[in-house]
N, C-alpha and C. Protein backbone atom coordinates (compact mmCIF):
# COMPACT_ATOMS: atom_id res chain seq x y z
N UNK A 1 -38.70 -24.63 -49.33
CA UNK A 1 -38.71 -24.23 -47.94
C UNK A 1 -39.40 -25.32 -47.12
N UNK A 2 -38.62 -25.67 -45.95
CA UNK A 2 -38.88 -26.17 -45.07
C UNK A 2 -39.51 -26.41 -43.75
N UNK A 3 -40.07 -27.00 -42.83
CA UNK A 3 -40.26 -26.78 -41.58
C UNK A 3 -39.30 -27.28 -40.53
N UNK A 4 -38.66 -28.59 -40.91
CA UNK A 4 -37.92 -29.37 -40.14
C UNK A 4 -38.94 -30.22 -39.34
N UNK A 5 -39.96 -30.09 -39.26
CA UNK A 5 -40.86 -31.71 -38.94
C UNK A 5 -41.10 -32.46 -39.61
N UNK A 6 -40.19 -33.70 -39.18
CA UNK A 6 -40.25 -35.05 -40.01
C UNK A 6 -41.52 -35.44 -39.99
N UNK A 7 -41.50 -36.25 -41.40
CA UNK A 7 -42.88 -36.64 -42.06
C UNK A 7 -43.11 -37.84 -41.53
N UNK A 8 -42.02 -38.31 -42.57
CA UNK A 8 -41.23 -39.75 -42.21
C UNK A 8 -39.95 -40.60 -42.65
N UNK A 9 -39.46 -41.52 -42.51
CA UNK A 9 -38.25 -41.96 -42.57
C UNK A 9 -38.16 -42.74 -44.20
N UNK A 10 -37.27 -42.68 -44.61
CA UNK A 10 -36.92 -43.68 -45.72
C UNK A 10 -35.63 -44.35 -46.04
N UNK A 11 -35.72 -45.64 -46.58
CA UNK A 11 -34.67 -46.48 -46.19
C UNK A 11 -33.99 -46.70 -48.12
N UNK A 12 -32.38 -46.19 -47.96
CA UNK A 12 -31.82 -46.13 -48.82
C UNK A 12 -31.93 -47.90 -49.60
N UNK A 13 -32.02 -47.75 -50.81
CA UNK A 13 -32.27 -49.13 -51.79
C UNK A 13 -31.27 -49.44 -52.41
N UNK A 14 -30.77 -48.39 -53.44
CA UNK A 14 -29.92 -48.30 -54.18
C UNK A 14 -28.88 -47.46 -54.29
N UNK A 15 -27.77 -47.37 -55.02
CA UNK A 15 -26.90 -46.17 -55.21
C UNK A 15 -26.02 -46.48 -56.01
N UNK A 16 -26.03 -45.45 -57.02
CA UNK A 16 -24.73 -45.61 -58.04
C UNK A 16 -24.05 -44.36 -58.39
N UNK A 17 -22.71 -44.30 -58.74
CA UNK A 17 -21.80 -43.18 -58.69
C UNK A 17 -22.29 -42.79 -60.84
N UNK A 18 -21.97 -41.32 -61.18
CA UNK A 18 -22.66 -41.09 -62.62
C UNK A 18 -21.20 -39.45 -62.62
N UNK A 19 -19.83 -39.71 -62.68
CA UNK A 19 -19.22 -38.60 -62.64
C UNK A 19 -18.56 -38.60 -60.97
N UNK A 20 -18.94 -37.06 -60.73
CA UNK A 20 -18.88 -36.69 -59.35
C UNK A 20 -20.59 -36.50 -58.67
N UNK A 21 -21.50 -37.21 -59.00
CA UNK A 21 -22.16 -37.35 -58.82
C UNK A 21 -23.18 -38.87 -58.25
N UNK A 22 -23.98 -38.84 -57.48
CA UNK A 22 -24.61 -39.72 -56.39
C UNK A 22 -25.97 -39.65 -56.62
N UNK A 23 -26.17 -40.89 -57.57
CA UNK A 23 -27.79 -41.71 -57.23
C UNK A 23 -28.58 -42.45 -56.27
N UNK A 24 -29.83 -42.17 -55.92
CA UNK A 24 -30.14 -42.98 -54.44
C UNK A 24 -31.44 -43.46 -55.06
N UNK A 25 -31.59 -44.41 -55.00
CA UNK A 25 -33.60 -44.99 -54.79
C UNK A 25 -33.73 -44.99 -53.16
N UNK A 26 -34.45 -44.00 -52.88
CA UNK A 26 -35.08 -44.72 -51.66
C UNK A 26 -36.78 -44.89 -51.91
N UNK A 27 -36.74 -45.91 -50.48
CA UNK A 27 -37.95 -45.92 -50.23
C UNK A 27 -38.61 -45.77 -49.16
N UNK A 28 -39.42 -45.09 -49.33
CA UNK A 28 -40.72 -44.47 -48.34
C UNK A 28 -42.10 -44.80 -48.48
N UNK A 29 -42.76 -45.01 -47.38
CA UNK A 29 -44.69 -44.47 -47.79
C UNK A 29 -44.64 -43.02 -48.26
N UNK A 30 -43.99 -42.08 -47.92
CA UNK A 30 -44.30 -41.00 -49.13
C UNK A 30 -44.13 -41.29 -50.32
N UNK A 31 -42.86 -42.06 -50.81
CA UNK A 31 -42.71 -42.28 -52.03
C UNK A 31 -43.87 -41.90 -53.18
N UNK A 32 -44.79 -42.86 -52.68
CA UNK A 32 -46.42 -42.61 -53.69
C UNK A 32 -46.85 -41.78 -54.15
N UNK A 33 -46.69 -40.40 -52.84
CA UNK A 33 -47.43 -39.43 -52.82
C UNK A 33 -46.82 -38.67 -53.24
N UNK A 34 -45.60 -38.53 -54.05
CA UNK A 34 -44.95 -37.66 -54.34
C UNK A 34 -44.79 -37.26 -56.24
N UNK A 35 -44.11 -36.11 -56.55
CA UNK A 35 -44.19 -35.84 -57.78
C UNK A 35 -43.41 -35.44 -58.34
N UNK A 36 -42.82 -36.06 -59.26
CA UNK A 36 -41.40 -35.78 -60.33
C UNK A 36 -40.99 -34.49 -60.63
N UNK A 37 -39.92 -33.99 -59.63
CA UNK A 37 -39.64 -32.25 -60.10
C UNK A 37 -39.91 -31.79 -58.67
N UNK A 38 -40.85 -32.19 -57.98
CA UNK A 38 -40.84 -32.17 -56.37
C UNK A 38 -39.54 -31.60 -54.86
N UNK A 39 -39.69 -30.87 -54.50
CA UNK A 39 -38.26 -30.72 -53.77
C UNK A 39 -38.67 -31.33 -52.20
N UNK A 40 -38.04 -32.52 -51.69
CA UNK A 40 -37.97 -33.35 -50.81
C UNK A 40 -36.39 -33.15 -49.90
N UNK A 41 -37.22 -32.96 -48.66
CA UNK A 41 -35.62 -32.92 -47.62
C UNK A 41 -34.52 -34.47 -47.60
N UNK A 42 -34.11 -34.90 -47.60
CA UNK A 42 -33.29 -35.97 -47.29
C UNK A 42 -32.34 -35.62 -46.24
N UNK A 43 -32.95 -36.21 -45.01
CA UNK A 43 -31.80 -35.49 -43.55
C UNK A 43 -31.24 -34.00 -44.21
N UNK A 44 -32.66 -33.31 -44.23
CA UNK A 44 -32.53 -31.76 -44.41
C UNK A 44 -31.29 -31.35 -46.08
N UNK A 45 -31.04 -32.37 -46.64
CA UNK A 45 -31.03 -32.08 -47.85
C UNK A 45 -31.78 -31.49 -48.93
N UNK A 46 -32.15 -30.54 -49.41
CA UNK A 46 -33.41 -30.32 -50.21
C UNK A 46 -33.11 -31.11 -51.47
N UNK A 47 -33.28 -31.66 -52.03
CA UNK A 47 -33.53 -32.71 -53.36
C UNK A 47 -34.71 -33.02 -54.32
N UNK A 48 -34.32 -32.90 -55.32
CA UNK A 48 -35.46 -33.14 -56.74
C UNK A 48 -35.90 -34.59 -56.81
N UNK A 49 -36.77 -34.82 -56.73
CA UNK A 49 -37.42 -35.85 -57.03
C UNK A 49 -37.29 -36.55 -58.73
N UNK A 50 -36.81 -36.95 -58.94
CA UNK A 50 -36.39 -37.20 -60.67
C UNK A 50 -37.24 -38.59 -61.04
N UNK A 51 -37.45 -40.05 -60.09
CA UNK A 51 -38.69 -40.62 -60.75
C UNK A 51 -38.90 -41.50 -59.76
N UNK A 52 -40.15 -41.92 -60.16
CA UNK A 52 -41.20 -43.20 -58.87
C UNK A 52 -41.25 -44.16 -59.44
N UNK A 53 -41.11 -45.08 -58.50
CA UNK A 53 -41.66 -46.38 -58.97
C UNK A 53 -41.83 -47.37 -58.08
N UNK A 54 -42.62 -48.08 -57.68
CA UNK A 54 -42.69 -49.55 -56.97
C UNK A 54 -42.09 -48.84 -55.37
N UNK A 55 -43.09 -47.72 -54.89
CA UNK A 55 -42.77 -47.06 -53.45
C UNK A 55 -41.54 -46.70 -53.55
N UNK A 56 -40.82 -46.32 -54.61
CA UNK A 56 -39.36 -45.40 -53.92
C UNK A 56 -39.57 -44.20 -54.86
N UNK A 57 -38.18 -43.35 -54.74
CA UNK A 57 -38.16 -42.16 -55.25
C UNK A 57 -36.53 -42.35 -55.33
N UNK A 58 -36.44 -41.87 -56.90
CA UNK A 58 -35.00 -41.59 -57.36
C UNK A 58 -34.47 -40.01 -57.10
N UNK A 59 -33.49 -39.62 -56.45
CA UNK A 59 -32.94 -38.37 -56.21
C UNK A 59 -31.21 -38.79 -56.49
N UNK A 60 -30.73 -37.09 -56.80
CA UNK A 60 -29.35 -37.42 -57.54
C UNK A 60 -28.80 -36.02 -56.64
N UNK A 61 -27.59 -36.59 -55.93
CA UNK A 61 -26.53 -35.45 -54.77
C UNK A 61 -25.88 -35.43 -56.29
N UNK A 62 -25.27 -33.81 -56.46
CA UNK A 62 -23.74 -33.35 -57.04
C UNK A 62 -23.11 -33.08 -56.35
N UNK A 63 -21.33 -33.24 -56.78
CA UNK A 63 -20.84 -33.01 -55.96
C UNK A 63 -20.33 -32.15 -54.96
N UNK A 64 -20.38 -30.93 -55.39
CA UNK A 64 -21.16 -30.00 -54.34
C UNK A 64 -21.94 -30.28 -53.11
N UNK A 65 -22.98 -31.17 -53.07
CA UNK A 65 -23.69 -31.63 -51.78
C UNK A 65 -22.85 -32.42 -51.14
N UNK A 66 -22.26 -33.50 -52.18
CA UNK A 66 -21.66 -34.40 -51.45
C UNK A 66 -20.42 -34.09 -50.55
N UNK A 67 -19.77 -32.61 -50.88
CA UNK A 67 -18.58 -32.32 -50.13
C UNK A 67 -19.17 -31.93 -48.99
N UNK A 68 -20.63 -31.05 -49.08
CA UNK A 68 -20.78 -30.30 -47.85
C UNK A 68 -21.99 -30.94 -46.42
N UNK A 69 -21.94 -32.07 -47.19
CA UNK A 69 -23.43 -32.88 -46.45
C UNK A 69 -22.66 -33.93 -45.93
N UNK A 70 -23.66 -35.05 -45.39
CA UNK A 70 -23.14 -36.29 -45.12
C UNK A 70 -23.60 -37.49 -45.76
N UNK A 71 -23.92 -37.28 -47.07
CA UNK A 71 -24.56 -37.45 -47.98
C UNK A 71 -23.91 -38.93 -48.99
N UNK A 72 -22.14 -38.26 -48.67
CA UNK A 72 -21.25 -39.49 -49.29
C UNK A 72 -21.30 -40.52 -48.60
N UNK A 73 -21.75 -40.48 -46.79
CA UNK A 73 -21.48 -41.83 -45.92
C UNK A 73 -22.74 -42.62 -46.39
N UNK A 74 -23.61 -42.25 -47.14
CA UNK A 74 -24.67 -43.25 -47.61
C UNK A 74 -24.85 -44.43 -47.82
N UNK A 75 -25.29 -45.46 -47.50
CA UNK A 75 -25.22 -47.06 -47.91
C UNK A 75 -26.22 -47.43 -48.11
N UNK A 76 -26.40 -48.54 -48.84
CA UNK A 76 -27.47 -49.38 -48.90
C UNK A 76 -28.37 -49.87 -47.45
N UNK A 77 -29.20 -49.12 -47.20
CA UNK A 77 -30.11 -49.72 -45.74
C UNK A 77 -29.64 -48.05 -44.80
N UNK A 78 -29.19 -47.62 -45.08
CA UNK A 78 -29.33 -46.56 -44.27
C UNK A 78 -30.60 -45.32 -44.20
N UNK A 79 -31.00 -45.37 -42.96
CA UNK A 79 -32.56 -45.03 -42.77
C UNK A 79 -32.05 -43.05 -43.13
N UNK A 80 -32.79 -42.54 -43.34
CA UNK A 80 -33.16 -41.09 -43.54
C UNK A 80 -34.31 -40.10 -43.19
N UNK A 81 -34.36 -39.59 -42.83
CA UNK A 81 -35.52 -38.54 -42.58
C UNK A 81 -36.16 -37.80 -43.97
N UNK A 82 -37.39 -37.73 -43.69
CA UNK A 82 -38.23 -37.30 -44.98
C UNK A 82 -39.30 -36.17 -44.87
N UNK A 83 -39.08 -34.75 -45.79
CA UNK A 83 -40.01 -34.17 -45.25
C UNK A 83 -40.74 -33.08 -46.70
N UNK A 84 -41.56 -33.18 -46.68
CA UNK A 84 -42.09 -32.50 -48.16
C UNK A 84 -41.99 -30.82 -47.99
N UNK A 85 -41.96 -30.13 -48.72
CA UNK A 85 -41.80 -29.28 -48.88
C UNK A 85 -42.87 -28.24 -47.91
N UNK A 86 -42.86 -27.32 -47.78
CA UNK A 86 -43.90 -26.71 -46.41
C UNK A 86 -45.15 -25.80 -47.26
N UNK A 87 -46.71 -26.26 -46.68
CA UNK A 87 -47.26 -25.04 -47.78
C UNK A 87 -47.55 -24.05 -46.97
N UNK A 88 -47.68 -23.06 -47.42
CA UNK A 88 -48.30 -21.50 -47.21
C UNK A 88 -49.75 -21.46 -46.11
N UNK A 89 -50.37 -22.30 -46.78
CA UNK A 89 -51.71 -22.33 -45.66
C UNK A 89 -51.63 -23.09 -44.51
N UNK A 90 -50.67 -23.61 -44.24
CA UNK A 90 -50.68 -24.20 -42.47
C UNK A 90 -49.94 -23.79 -41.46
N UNK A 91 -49.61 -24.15 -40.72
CA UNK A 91 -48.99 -23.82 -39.25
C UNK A 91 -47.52 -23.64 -39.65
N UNK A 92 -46.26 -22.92 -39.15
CA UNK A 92 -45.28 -23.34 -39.23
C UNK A 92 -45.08 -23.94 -37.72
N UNK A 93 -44.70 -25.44 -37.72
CA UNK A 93 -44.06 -25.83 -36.57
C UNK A 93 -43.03 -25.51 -36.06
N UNK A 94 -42.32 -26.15 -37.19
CA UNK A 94 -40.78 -26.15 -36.83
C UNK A 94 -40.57 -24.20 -36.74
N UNK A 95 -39.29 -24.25 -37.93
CA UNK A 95 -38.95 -22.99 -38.08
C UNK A 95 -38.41 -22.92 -39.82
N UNK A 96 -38.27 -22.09 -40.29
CA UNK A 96 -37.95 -21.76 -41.57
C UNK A 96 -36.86 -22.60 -42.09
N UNK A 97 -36.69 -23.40 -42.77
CA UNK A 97 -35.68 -24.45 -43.21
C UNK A 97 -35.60 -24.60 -44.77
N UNK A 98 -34.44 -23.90 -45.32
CA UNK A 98 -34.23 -24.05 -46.71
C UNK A 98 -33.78 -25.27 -47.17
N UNK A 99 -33.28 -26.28 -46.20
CA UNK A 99 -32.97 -27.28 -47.00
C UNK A 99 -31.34 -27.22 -47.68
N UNK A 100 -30.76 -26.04 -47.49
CA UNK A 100 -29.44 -25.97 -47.74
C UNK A 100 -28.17 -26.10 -46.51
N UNK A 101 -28.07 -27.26 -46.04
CA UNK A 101 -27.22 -27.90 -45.54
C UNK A 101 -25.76 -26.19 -45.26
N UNK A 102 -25.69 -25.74 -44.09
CA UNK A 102 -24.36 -25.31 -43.67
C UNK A 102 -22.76 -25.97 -43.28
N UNK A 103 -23.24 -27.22 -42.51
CA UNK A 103 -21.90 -27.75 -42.41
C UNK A 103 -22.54 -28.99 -41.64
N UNK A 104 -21.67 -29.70 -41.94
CA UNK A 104 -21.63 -31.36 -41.09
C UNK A 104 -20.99 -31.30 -39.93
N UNK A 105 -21.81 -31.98 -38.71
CA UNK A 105 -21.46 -31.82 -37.10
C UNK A 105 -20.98 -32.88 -37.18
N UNK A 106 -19.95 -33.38 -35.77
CA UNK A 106 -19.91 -34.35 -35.26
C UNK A 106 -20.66 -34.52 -34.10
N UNK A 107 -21.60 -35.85 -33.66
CA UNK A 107 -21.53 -36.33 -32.53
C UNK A 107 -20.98 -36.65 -31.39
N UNK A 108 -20.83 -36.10 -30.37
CA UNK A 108 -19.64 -36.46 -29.56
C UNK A 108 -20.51 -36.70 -28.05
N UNK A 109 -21.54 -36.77 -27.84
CA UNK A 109 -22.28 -37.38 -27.10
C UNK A 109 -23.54 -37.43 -26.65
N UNK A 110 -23.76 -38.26 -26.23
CA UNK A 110 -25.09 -38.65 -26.35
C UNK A 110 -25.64 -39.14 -24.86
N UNK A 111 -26.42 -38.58 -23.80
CA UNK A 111 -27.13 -38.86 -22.63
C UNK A 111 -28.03 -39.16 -22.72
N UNK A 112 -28.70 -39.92 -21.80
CA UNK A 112 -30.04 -40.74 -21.39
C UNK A 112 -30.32 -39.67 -20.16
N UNK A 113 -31.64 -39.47 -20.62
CA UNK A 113 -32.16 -38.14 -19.29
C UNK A 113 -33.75 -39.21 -18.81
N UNK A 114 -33.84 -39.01 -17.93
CA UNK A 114 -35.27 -39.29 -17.66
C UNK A 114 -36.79 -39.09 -18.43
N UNK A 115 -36.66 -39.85 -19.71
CA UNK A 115 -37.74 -39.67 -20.16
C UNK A 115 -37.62 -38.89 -21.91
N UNK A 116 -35.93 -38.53 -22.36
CA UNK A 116 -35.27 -37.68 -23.37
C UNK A 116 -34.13 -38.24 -23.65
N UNK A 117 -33.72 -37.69 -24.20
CA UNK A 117 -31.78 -37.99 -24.40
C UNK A 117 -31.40 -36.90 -25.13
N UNK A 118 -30.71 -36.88 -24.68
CA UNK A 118 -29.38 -35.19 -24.76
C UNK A 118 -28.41 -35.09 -26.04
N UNK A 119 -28.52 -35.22 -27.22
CA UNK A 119 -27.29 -35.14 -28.01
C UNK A 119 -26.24 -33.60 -28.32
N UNK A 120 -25.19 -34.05 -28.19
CA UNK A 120 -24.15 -32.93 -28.05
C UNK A 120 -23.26 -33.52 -29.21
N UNK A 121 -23.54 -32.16 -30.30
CA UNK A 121 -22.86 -31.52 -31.53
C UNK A 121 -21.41 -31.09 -31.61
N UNK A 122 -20.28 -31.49 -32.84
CA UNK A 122 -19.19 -30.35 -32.45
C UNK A 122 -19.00 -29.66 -33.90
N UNK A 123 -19.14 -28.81 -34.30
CA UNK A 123 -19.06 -27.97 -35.58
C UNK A 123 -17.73 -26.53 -35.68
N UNK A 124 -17.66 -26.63 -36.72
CA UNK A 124 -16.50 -25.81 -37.15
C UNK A 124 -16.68 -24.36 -36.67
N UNK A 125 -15.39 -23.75 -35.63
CA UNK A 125 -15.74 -22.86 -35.32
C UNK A 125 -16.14 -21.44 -36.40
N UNK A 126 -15.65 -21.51 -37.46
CA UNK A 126 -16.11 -20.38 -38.37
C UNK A 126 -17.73 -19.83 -38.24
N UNK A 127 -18.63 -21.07 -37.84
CA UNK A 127 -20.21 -21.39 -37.94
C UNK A 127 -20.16 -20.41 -36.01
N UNK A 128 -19.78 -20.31 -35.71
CA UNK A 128 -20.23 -19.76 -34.25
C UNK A 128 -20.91 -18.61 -34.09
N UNK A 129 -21.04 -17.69 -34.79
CA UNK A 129 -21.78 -16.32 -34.92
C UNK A 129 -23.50 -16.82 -35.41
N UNK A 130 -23.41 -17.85 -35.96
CA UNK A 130 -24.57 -18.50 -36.55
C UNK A 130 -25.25 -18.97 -35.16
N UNK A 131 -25.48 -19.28 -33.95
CA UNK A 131 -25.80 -20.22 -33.48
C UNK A 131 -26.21 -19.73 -32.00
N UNK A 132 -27.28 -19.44 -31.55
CA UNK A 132 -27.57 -18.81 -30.08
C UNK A 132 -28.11 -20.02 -29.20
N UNK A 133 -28.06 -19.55 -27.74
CA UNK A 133 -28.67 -20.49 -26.72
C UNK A 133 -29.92 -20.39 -26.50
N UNK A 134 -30.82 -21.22 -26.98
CA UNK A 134 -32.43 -21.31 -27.15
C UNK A 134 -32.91 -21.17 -28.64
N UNK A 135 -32.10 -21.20 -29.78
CA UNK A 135 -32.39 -20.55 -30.97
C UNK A 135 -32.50 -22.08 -31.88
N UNK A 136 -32.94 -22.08 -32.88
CA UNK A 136 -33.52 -22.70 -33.60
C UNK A 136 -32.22 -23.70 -34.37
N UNK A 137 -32.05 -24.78 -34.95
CA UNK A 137 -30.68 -25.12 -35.47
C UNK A 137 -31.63 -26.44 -36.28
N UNK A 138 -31.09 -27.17 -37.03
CA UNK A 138 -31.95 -28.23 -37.79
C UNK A 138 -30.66 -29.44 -38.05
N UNK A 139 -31.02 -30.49 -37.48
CA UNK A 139 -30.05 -31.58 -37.28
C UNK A 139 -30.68 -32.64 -38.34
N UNK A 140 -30.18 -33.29 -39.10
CA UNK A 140 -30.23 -34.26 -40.22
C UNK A 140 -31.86 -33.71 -40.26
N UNK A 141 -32.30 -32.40 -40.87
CA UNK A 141 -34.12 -32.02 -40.66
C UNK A 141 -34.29 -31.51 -40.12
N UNK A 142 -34.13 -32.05 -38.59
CA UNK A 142 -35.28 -32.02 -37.77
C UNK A 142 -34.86 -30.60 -36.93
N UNK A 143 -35.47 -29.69 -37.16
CA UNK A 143 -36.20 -28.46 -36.20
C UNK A 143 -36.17 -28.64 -35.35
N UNK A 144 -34.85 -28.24 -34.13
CA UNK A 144 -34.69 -28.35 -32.86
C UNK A 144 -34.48 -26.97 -32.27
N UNK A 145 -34.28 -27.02 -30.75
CA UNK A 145 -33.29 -26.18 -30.30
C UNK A 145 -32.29 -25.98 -29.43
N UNK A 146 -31.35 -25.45 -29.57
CA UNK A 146 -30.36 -25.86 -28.97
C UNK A 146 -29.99 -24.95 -27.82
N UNK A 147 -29.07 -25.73 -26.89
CA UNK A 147 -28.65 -24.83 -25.84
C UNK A 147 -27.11 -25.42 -25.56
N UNK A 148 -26.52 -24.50 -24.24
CA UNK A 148 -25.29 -24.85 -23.70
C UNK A 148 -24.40 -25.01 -24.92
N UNK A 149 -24.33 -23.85 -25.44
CA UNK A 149 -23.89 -23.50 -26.78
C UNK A 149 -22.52 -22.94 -26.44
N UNK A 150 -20.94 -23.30 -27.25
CA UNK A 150 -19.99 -22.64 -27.06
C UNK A 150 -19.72 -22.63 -28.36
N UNK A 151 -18.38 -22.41 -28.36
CA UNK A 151 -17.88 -21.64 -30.04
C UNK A 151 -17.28 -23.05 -30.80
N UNK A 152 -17.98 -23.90 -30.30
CA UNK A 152 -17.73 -25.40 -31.44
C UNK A 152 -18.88 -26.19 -31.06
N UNK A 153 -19.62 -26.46 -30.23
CA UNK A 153 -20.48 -27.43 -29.47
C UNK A 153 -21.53 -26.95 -29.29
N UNK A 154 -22.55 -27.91 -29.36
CA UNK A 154 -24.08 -27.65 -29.00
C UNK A 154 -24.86 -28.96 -28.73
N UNK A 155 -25.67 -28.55 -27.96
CA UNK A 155 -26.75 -29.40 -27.25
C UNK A 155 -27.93 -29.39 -27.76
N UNK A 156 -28.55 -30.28 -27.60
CA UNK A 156 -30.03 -30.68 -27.99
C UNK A 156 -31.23 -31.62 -27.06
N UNK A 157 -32.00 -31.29 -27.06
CA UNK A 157 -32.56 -32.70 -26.08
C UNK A 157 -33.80 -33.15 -26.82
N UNK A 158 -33.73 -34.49 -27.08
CA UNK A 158 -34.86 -35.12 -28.10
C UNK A 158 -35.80 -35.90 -27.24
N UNK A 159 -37.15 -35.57 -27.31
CA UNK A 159 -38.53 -35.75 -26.34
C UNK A 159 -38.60 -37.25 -27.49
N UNK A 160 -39.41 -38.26 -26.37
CA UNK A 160 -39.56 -39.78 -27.29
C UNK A 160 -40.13 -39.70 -28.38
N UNK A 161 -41.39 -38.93 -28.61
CA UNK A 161 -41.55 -38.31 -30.40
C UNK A 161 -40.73 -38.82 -31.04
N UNK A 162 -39.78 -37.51 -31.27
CA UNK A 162 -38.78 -37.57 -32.14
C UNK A 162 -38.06 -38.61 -31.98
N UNK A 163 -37.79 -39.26 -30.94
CA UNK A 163 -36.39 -40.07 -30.65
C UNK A 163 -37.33 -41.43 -31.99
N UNK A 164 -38.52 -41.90 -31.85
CA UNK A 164 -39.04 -42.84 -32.74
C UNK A 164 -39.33 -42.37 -33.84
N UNK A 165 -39.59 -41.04 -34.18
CA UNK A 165 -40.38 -41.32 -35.77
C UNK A 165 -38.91 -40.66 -36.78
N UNK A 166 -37.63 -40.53 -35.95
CA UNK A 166 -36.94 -39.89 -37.06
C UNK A 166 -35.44 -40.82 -37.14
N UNK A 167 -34.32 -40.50 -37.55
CA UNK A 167 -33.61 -41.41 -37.67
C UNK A 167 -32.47 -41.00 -36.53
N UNK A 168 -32.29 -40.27 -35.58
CA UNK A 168 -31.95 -39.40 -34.57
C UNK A 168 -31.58 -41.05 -33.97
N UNK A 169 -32.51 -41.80 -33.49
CA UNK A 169 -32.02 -43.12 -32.72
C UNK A 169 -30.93 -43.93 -33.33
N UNK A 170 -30.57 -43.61 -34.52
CA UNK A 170 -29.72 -44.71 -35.33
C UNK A 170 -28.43 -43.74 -35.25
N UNK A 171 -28.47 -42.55 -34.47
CA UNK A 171 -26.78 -42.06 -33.99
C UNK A 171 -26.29 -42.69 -33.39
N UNK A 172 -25.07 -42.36 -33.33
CA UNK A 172 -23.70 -42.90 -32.40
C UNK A 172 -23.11 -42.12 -32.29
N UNK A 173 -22.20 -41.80 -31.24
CA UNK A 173 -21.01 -41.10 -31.17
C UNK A 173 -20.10 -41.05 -32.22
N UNK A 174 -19.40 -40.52 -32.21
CA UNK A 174 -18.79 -40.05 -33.84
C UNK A 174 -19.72 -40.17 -35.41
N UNK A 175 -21.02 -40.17 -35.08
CA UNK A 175 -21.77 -40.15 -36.41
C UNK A 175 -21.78 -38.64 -36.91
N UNK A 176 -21.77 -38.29 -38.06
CA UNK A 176 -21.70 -36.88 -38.89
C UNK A 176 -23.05 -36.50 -39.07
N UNK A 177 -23.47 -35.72 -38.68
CA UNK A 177 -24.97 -35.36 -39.48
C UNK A 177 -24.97 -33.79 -39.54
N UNK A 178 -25.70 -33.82 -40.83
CA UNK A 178 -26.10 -32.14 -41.76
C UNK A 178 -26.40 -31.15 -40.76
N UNK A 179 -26.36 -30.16 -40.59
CA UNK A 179 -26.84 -29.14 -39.53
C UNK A 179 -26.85 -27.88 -40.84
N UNK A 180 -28.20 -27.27 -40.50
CA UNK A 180 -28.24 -25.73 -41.29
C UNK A 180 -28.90 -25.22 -39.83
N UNK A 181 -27.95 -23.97 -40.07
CA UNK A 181 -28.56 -22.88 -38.95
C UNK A 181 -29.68 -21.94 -39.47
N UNK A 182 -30.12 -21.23 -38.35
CA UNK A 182 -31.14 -20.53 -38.62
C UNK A 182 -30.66 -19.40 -39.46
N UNK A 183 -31.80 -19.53 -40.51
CA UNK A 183 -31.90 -18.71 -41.36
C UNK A 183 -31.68 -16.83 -41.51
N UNK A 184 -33.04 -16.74 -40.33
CA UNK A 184 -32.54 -15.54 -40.10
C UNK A 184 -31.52 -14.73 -39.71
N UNK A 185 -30.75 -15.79 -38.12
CA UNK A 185 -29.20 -15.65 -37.70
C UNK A 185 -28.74 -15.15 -39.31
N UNK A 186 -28.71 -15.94 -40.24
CA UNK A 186 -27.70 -15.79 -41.14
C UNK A 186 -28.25 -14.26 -41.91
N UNK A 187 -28.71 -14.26 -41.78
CA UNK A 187 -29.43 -12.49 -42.96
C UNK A 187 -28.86 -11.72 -41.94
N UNK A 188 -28.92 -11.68 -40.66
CA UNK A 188 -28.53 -10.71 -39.65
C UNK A 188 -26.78 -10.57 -39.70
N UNK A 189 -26.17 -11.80 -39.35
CA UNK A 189 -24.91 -11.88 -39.67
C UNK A 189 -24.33 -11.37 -40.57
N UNK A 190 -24.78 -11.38 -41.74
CA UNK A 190 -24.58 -11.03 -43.63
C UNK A 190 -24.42 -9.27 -43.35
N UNK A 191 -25.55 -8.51 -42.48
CA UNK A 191 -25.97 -7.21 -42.95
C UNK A 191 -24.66 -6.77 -41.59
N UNK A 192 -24.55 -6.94 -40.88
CA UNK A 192 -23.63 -7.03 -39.78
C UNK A 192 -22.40 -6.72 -40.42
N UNK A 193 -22.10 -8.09 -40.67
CA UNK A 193 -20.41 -8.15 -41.34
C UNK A 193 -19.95 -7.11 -42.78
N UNK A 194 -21.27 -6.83 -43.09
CA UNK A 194 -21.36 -5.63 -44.26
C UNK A 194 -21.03 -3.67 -43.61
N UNK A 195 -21.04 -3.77 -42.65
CA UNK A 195 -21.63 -2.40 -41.89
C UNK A 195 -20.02 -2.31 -41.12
């Protein structure tokens, strides 16, 4: 379990294909601090930590992740968001974040506001019951919220914080990134569509 406040960023090293399956070394200053068996977000991926060495951390996508994440566009040097697992005795910032990836958005634009910038989401309408105006949504991680919400599209507005310590600045228009909706939306939806 998650918060969706980035820790910090880490920059992909390595990668090799093992099956239908995806190896990554990255590296981070968490790297160090971390522990083999560990569950680590990767742009809100939840991922096992499998081994350390020389500041990185080895983690392995199946293919399963790789269909439903954005996980396959991976390259060598591509920056990531990093966030350790959430403990029990502190604050929740963000909001409840499992780390299980719902569907991959597109980017479709991006504004400069006075002092912010505006990114606007487009996601598969099936996901629309998931998703309210002011409600919680988690973009490659990061614990946002969204507004000017329709039945494919959503808005966001990122304060300079975030715009520097996460990898949010290295979008573009047509870039794909992970989105899991709020959690609870989804338990409510579930008992709903049951009734």
């Amino acid at each position: 379990m998650f918060t969706g406040i980035i820790e910090n960023t880490g920059i992909v090293q390595e990668i090799s294909g093992n099956g239908e399956n995806k190896t990554c070394w990255v590296a981070s200053a968490l790297s160090g601090e971390l522990k083999v068996d560990q569950s680590l977000s990767h742009d809100g991926v939840c991922l096992t930590i499998e081994e350390i060495k020389g500041g990185m951390h080895r983690v392995t996508a199946i293919g399963e992740t790789l269909l439903k994440t954005n996980l396959g566009s991976w390259v060598k040097g591509s920056i990531i968001n990093l966030e350790r697992c959430m403990q029990l005795n502190g604050r929740l910032d963000g909001h409840m974040v499992q780390g299980h990836v719902d569907a991959v958005a597109e980017c479709i634009e991006i504004v400069a506001k006075a002092g912010s910038r505006e990114y606007t989401f487009s996601f598969n309408k099936k996901f629309a019951s998931l998703i309210i105006e002011k409600g919680s949504v988690t973009v490659n991680g990061i614990s946002l919220t969204c507004f000017n919400i329709s039945e494919t599209n959503f808005t966001v507005a990122i304060i300079p914080y975030t715009y520097e310590h996460t990898n949010i600045k290295t979008l573009h228009e047509s870039d794909r990134v992970n989105i899991e909706f709020d959690m609870v939306g989804k338990y409510i939806n579930r008992i709903l569509s049951l009734q």
